[in-house]
N, C-alpha and C. Protein backbone atom coordinates (compact mmCIF):
# COMPACT_ATOMS: atom_id res chain seq x y z
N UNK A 1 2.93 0.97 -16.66
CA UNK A 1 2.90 0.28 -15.38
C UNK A 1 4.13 -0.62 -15.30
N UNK A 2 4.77 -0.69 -14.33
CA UNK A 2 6.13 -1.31 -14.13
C UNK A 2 5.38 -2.94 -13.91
N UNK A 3 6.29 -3.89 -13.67
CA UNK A 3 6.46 -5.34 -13.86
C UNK A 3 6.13 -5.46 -12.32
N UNK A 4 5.75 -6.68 -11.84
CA UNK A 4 5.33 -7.03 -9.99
C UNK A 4 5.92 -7.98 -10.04
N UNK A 5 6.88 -7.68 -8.86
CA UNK A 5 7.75 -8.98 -7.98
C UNK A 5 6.95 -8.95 -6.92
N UNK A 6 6.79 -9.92 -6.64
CA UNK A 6 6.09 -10.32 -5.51
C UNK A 6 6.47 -11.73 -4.64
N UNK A 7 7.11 -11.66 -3.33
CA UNK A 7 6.91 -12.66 -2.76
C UNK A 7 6.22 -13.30 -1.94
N UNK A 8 5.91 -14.48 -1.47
CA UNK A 8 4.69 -14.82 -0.35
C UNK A 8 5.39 -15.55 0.62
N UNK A 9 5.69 -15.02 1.44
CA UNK A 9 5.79 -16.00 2.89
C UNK A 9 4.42 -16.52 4.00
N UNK A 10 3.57 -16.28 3.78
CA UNK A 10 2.40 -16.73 4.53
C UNK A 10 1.44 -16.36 3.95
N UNK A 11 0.13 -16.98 4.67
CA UNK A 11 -0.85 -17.12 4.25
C UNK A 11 -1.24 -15.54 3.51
N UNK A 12 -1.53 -14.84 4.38
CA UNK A 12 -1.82 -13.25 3.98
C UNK A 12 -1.30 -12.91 2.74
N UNK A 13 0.27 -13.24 2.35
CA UNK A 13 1.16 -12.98 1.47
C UNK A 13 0.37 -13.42 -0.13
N UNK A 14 -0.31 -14.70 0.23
CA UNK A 14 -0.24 -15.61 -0.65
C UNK A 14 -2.05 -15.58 -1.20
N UNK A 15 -2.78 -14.45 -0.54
CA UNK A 15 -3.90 -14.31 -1.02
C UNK A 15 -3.55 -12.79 -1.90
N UNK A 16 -2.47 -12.23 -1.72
CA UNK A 16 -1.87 -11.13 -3.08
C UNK A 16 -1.72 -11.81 -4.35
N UNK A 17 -0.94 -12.88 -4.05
CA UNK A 17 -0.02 -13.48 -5.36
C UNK A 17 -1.53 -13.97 -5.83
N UNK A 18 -2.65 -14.59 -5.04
CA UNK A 18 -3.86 -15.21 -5.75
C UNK A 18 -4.64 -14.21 -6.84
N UNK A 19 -4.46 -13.08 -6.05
CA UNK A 19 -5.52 -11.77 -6.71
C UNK A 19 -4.87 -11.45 -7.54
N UNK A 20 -3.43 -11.49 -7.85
CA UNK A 20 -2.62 -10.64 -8.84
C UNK A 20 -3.12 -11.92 -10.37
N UNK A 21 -3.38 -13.71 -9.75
CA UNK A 21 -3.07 -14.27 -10.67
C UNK A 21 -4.10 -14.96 -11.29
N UNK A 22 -5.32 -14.41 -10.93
CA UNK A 22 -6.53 -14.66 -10.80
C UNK A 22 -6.81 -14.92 -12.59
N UNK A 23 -7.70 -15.43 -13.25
CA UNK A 23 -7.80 -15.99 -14.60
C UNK A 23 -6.51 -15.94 -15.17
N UNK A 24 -5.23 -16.44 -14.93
CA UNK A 24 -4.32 -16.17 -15.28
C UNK A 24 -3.95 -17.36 -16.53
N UNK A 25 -3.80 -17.66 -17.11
CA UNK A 25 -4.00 -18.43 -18.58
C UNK A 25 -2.84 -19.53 -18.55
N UNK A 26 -2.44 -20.66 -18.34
CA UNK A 26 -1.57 -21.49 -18.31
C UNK A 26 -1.43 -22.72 -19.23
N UNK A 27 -0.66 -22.78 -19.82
CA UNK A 27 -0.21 -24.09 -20.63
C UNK A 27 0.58 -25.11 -19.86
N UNK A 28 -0.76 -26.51 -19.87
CA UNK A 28 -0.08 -27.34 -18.86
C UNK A 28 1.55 -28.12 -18.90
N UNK A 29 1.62 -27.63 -20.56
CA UNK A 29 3.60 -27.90 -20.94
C UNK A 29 4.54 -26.88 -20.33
N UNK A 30 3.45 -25.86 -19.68
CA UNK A 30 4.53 -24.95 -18.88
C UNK A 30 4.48 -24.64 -17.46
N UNK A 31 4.29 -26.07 -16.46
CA UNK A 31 4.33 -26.14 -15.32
C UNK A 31 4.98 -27.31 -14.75
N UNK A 32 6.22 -27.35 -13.94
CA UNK A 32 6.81 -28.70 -13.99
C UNK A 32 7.46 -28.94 -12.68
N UNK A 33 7.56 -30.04 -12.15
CA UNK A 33 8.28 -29.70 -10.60
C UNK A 33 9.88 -30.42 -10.44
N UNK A 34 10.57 -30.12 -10.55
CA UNK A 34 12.22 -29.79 -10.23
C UNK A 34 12.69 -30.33 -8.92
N UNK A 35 12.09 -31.56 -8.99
CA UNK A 35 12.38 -32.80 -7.87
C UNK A 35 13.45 -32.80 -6.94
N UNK A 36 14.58 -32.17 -7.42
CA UNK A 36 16.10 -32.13 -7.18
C UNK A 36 16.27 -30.92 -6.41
N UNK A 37 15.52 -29.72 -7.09
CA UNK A 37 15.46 -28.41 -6.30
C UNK A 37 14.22 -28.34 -5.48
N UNK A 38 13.36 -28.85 -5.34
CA UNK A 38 11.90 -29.09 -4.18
C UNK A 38 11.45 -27.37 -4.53
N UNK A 39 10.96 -27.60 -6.48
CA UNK A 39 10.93 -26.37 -6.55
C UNK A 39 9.60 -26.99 -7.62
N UNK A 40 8.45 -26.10 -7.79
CA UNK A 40 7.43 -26.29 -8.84
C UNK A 40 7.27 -25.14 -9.26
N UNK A 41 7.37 -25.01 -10.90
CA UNK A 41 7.12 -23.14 -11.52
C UNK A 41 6.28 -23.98 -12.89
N UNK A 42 6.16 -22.29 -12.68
CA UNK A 42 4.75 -22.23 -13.97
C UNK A 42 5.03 -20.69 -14.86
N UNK A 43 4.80 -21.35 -16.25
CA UNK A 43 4.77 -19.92 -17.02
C UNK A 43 3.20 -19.53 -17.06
N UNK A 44 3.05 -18.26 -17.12
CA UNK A 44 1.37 -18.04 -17.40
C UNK A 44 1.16 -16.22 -18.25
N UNK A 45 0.12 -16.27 -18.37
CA UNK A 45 -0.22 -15.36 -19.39
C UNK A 45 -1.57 -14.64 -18.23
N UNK A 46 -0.93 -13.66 -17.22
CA UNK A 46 -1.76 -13.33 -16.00
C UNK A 46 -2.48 -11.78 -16.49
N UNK A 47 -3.46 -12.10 -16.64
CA UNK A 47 -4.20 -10.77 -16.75
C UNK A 47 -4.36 -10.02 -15.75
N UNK A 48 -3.60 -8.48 -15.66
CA UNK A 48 -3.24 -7.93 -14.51
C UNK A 48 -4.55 -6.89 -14.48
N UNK A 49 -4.64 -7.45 -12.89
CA UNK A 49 -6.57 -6.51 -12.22
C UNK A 49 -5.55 -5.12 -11.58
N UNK A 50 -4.51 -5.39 -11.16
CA UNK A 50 -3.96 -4.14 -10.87
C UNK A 50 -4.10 -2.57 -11.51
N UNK A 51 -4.05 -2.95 -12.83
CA UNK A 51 -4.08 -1.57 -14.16
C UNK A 51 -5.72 -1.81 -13.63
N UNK A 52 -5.74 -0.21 -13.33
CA UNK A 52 -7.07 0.18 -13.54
C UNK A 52 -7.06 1.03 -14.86
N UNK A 53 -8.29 2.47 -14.49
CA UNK A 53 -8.66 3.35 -15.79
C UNK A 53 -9.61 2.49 -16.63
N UNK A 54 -9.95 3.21 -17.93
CA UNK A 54 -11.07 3.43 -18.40
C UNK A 54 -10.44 2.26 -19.68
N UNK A 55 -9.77 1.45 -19.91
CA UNK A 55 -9.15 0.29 -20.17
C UNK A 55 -10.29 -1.10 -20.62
N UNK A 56 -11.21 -0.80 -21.60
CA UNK A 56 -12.42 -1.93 -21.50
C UNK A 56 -11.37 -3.19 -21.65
N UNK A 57 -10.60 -3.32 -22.10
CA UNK A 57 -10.05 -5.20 -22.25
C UNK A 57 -8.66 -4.98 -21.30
N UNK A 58 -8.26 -4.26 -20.59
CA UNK A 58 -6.65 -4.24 -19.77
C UNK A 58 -5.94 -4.57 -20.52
N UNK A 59 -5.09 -5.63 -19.67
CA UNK A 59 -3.38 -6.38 -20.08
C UNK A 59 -3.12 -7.40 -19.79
N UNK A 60 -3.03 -8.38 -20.83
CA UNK A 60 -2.10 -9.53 -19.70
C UNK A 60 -0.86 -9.64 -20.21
N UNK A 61 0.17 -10.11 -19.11
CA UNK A 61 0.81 -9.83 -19.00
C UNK A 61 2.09 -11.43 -18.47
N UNK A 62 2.77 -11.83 -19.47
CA UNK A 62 3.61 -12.93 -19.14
C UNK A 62 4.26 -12.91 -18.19
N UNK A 63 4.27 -13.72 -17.56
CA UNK A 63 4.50 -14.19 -15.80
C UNK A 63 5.01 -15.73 -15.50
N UNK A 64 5.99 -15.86 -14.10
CA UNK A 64 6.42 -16.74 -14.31
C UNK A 64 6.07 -16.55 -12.65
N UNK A 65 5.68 -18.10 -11.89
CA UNK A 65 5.04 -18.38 -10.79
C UNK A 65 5.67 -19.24 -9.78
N UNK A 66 6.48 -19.57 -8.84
CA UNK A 66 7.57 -20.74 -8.32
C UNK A 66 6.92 -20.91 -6.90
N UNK A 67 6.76 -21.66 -6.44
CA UNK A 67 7.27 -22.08 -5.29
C UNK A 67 8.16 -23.13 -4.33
N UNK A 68 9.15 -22.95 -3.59
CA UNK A 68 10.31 -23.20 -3.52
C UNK A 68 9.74 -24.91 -2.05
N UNK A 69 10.81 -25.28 -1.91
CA UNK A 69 10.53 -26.09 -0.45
C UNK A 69 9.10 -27.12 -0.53
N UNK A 70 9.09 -27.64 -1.83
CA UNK A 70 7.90 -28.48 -2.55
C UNK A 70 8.48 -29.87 -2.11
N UNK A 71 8.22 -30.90 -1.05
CA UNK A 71 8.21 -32.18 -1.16
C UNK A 71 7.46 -32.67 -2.27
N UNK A 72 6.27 -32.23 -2.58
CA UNK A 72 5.53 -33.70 -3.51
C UNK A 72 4.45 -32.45 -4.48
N UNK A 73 4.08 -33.31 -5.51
CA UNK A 73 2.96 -32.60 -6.56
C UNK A 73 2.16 -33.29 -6.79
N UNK A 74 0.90 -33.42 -6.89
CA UNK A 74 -0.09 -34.04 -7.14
C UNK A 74 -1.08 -33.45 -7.68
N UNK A 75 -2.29 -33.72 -9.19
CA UNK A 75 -2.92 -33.55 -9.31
C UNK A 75 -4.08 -33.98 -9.89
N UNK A 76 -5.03 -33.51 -9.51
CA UNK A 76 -6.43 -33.63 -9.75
C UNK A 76 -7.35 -32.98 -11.20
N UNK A 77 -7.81 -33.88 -11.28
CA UNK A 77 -8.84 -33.65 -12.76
C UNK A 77 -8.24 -32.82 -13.95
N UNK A 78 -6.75 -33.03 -13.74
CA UNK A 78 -5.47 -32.22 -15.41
C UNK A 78 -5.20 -33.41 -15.58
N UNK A 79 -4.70 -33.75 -16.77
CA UNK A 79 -4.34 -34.24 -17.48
C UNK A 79 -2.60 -33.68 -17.91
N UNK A 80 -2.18 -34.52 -16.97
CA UNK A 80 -0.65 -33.62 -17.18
C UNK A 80 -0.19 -34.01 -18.42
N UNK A 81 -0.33 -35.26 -19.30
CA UNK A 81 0.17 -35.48 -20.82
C UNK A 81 -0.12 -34.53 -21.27
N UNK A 82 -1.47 -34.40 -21.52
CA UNK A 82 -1.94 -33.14 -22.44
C UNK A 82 -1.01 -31.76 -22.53
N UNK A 83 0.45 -31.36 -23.05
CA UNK A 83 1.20 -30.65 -22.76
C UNK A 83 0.49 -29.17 -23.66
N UNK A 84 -0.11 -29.12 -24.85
CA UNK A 84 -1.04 -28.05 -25.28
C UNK A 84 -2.60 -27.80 -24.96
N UNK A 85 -2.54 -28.62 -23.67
CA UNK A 85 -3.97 -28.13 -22.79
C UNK A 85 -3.93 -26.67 -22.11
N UNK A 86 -4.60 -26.25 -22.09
CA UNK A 86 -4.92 -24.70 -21.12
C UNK A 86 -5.82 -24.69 -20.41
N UNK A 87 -4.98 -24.21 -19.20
CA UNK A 87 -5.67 -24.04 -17.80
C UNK A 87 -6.34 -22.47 -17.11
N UNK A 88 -7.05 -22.39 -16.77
CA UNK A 88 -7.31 -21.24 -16.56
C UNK A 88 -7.46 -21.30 -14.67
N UNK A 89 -6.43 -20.21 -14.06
CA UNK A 89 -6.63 -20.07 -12.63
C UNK A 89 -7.22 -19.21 -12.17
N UNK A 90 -7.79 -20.18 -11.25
CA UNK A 90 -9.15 -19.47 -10.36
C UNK A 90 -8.37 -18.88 -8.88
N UNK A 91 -7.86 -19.40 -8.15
CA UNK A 91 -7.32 -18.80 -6.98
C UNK A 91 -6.14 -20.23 -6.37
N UNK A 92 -5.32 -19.44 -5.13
CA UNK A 92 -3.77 -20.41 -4.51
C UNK A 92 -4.49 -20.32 -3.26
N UNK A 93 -4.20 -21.31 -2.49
CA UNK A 93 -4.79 -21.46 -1.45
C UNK A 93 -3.88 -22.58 -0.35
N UNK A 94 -3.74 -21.84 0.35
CA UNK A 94 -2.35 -22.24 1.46
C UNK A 94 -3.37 -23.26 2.92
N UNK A 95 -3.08 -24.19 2.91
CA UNK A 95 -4.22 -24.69 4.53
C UNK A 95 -2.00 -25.28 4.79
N UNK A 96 -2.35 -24.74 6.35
CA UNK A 96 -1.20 -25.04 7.41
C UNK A 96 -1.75 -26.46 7.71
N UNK A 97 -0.75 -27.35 7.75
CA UNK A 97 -1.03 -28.66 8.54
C UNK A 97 -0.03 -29.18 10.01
N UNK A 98 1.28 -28.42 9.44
CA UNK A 98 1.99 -28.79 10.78
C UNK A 98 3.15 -27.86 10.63
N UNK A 99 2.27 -26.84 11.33
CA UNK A 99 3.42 -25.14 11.26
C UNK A 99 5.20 -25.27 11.33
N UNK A 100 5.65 -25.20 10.26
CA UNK A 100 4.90 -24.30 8.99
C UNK A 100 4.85 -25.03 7.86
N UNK A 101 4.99 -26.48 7.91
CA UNK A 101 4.41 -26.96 6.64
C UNK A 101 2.75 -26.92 6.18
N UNK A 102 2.78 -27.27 5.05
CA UNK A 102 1.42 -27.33 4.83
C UNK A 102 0.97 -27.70 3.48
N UNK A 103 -0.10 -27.19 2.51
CA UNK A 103 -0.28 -27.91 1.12
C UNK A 103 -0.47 -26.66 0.48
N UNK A 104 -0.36 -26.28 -0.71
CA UNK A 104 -1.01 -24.95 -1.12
C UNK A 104 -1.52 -25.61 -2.69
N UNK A 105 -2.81 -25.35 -2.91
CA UNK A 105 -3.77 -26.01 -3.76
C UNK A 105 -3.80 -24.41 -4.75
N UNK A 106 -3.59 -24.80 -6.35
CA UNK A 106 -3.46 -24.06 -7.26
C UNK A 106 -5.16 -24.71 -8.24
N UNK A 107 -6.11 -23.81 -7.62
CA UNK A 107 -7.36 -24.72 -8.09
C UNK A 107 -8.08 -23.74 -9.58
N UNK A 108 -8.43 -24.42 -10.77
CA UNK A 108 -8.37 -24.18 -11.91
C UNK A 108 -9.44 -23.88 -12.38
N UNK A 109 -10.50 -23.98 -13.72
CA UNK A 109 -11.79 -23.72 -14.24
C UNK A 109 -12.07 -24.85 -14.41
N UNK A 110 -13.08 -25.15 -14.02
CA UNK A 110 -13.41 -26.64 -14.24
C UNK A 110 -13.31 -27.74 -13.46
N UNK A 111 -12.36 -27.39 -12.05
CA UNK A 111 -12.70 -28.37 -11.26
C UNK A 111 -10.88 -28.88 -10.71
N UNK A 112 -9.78 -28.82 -12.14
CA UNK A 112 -8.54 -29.58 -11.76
C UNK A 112 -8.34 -28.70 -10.74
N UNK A 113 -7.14 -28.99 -9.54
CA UNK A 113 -6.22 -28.85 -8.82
C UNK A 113 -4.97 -29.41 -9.12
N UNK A 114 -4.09 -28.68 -8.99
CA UNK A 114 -2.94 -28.86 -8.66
C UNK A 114 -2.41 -28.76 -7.17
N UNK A 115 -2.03 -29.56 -6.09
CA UNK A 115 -1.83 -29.60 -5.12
C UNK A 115 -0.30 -29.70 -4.32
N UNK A 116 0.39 -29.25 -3.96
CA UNK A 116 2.26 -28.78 -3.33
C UNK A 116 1.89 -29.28 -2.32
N UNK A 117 2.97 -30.04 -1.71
CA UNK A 117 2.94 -30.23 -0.39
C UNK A 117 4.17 -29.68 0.49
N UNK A 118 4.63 -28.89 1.17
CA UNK A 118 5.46 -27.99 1.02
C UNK A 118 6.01 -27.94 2.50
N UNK A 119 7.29 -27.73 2.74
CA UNK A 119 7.47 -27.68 4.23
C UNK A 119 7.27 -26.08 4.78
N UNK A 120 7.47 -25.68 3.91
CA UNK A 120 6.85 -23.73 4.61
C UNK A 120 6.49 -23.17 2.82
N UNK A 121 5.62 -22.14 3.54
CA UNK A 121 5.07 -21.14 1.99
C UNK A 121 6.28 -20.46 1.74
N UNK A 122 6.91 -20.31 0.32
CA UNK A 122 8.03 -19.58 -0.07
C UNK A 122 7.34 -19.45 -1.85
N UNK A 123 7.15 -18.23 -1.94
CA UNK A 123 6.25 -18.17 -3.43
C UNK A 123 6.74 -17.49 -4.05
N UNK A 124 6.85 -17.00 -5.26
CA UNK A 124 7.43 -15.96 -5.82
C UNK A 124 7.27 -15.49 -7.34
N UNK A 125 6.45 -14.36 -7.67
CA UNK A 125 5.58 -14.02 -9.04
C UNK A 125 6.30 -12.99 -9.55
N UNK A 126 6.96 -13.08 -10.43
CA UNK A 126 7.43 -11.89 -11.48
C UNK A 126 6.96 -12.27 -12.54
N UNK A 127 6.64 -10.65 -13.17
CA UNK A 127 6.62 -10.61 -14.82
C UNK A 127 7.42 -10.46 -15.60
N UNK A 128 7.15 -11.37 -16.88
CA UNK A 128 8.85 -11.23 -17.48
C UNK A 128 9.02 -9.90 -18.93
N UNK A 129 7.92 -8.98 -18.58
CA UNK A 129 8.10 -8.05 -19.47
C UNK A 129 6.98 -7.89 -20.75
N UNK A 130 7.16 -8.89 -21.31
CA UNK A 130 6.15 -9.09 -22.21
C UNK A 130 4.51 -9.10 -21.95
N UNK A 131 3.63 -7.73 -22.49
CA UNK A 131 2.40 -7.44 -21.75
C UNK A 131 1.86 -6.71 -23.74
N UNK A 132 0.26 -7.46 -23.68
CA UNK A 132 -0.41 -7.06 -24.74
C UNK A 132 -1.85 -6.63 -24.14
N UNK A 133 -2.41 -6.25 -25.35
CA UNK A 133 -4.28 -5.80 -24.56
C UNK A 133 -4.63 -7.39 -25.25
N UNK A 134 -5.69 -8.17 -24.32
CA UNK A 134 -6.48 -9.33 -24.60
C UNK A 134 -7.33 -9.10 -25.36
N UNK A 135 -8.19 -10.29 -26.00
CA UNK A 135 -8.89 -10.28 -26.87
C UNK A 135 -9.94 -9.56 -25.79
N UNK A 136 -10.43 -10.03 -24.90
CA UNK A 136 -11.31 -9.91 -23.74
C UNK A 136 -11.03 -10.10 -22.57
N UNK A 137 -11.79 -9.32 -21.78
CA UNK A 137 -11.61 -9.10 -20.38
C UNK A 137 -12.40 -10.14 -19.45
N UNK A 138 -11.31 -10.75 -18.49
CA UNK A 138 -12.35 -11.96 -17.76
C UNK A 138 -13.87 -11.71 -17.04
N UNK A 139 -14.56 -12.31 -17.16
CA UNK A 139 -15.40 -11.83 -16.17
C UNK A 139 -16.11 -13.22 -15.59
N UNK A 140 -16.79 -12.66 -14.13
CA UNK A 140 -17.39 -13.58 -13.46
C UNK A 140 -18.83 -13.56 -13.25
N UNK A 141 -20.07 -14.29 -13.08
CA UNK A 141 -21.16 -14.19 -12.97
C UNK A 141 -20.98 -13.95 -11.29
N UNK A 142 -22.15 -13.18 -10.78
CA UNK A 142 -22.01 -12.90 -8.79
C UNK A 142 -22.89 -13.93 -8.30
């Protein structure tokens, strides 16, 4: 399976990049925001739902996560010291406040958020190559 570039310009865009990044595994020493460039990225370890087949544990697959045109970062219930904490993502979530700015909330297991405040959605998910089989495959209770 080849590597996914993916960009998000709007909302629609940006419920792909969610599904592609869904339990996607993050070390909070590898998410940082670039004040100077109004840029926030993240390394992550994204277990790709894309690979189907008969695959009981898939792939995840190292990934790197940006979004560009970031005024401010703020977050909720992380512990940003903690630089060998791990985060696990649940879904990105774009609310418009004053077209086309708006906030896009990166909300986690357990409750943290990470919150962008952003003058337009500009997102952008590549993998950087490096892909193994997991110990285990995520799963959710319905």
């Amino acid at each position: 399976m080849t590597d996914l570039k993916l960009l998000a310009l709007d909302a629609e865009d940006l419920e792909v990049v969610s599904a592609t990044t869904q339990d996607g595994v993050v070390r909070v020493g590898d998410m940082g925001f670039a004040q100077a460039d109004k840029r926030f990225a993240l390394l992550m370890n994204r277990y790709a739902w894309e690979i189907g087949g008969d695959r009981s544990k898939g792939q995840r697959k190292r990934s790197a996560l940006s979004f560009d045109r970031v005024n401010a970062v703020a977050a909720s219930e992380i512990d940003l010291n903690a630089h060998e904490g791990v985060l696990e993502l649940l879904d990105i979530r774009f609310i418009e406040t004053d077209a086309p700015a708006g906030t896009i909330d990166l909300r986690f297991a357990g409750g943290g958020t990470i919150r962008l405040t952003v003058e337009c959605l500009e997102a952008r998910l590549a993998d950087l190559g490096a892909a193994w089989v997991p110990k285990a495959k995520p799963e959710h209770a319905l």
